[in-house]
Protein backbone atom coordinates (compact mmCIF):
# COMPACT_ATOMS: atom_id res chain seq x y z
CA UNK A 1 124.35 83.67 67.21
CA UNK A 2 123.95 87.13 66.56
CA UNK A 3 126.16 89.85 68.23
CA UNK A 4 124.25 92.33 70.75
CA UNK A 5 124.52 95.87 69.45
CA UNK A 6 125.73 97.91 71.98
CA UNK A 7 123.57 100.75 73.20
CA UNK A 8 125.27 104.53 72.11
CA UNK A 9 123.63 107.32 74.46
CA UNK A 10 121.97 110.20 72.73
CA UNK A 11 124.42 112.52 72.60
CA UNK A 12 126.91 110.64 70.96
CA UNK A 13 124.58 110.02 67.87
CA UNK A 14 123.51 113.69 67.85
CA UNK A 15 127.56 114.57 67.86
CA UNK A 16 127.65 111.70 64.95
CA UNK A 17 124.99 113.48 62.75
CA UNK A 18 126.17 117.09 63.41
CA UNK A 19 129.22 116.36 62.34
CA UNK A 20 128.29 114.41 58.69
CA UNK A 21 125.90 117.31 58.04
CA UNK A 22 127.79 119.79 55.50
CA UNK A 23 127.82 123.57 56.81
CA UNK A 24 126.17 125.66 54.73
CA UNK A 25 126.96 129.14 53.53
CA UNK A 26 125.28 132.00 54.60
CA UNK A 27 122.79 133.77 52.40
CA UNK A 28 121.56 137.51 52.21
CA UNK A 29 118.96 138.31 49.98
CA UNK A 30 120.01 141.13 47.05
CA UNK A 31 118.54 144.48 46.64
CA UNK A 32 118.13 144.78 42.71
CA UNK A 33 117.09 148.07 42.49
CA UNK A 34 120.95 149.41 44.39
CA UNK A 35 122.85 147.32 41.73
CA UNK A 36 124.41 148.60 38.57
CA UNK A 37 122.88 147.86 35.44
CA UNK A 38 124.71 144.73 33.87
CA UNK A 39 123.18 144.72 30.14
CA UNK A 40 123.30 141.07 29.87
CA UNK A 41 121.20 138.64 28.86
CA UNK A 42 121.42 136.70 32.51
CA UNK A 43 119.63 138.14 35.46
CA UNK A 44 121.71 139.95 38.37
CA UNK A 45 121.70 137.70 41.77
CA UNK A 46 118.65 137.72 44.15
CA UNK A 47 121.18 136.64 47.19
CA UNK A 48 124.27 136.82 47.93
CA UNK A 49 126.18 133.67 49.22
CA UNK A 50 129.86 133.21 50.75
CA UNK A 51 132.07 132.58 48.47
CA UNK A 52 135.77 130.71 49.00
CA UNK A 53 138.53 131.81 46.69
CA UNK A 54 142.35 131.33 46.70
CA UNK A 55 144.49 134.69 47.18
CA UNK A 56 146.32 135.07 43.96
CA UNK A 57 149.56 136.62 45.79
CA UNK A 58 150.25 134.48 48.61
CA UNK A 59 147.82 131.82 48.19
CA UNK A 60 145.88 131.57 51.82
CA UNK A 61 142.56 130.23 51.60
CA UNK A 62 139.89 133.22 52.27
CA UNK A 63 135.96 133.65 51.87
CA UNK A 64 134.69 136.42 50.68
CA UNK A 65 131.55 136.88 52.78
CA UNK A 66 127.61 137.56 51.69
CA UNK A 67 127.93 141.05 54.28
CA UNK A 68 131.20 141.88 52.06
CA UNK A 69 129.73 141.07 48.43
CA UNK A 70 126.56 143.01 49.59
CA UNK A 71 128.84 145.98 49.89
CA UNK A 72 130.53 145.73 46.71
CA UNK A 73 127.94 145.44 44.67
CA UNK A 74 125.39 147.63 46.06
CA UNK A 75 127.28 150.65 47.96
CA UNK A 76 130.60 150.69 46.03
CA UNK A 77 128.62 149.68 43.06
CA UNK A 78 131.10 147.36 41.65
CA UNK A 79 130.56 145.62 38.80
CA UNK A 80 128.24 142.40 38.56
CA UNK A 81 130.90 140.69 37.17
CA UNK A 82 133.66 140.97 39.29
CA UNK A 83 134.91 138.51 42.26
CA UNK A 84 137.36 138.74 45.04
CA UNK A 85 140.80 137.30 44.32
CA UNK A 86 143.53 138.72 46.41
CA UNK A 87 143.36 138.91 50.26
CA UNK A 88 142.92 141.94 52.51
CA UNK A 89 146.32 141.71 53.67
CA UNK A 90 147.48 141.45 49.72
CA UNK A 91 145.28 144.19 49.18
CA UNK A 92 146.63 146.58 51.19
CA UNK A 93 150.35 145.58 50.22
CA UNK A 94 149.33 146.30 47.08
CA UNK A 95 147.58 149.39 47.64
CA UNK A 96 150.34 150.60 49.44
CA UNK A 97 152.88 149.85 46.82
CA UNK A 98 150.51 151.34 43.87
CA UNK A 99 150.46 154.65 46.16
CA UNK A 100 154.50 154.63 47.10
CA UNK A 101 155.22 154.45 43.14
CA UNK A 102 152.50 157.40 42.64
CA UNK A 103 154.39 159.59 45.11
CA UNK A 104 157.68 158.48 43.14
CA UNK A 105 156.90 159.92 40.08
CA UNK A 106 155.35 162.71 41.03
CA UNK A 107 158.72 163.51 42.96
CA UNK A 108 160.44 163.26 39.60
CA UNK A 109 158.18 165.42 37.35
CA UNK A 110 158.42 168.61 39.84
């Protein structure tokens, strides 16, 4: 005897198959002609995709988003090279105590 299979309505099987599809990350395409020059022998990205990186102060999980790279490397024309590593609360901790030890020594050459 063979067991019945028992009938699953629709949207449970939809809910089943959205879930065991992967999300994909978003992707902007580049504008080549706002980058800066690289002088290498690889060609400079046509998109941008997000990107997940570990914060190299405190260690949270972050993304670094398509909108944010597409900043970077076209308005603030960073370099081609260069990837997100630290946080934007790390950042700003750090930008903070960069600016606080400026101010120092500045006090102590007048």
């Amino acid at each position: 005897m063979t067991k019945k299979r028992r009938r699953v309505p629709r949207y449970l099987r939809q809910a089943e198959i959205t879930e065991q599809v992967p999300k994909l990350p978003r992707r902007i395409p580049a504008d080549r002609t706002q980058q800066v020059p690289n002088n290498s022998y690889s060609s400079p990205p046509t998109y941008y995709e997000d990107r997940e990186f570990r914060c190299l102060d405190c260690g949270k999980q972050e993304v670094w988003t398509a909108e944010q790279q597409k900043w970077w490397y076209e308005i603030a024309k960073g370099s081609l090279y260069s990837v997100a590593v630290r946080c934007r609360d790390c950042r700003h901790k750090r930008r903070a105590a960069k600016e606080e030890q400026r101010r120092k020594s500045q006090k102590g050459q007048s």
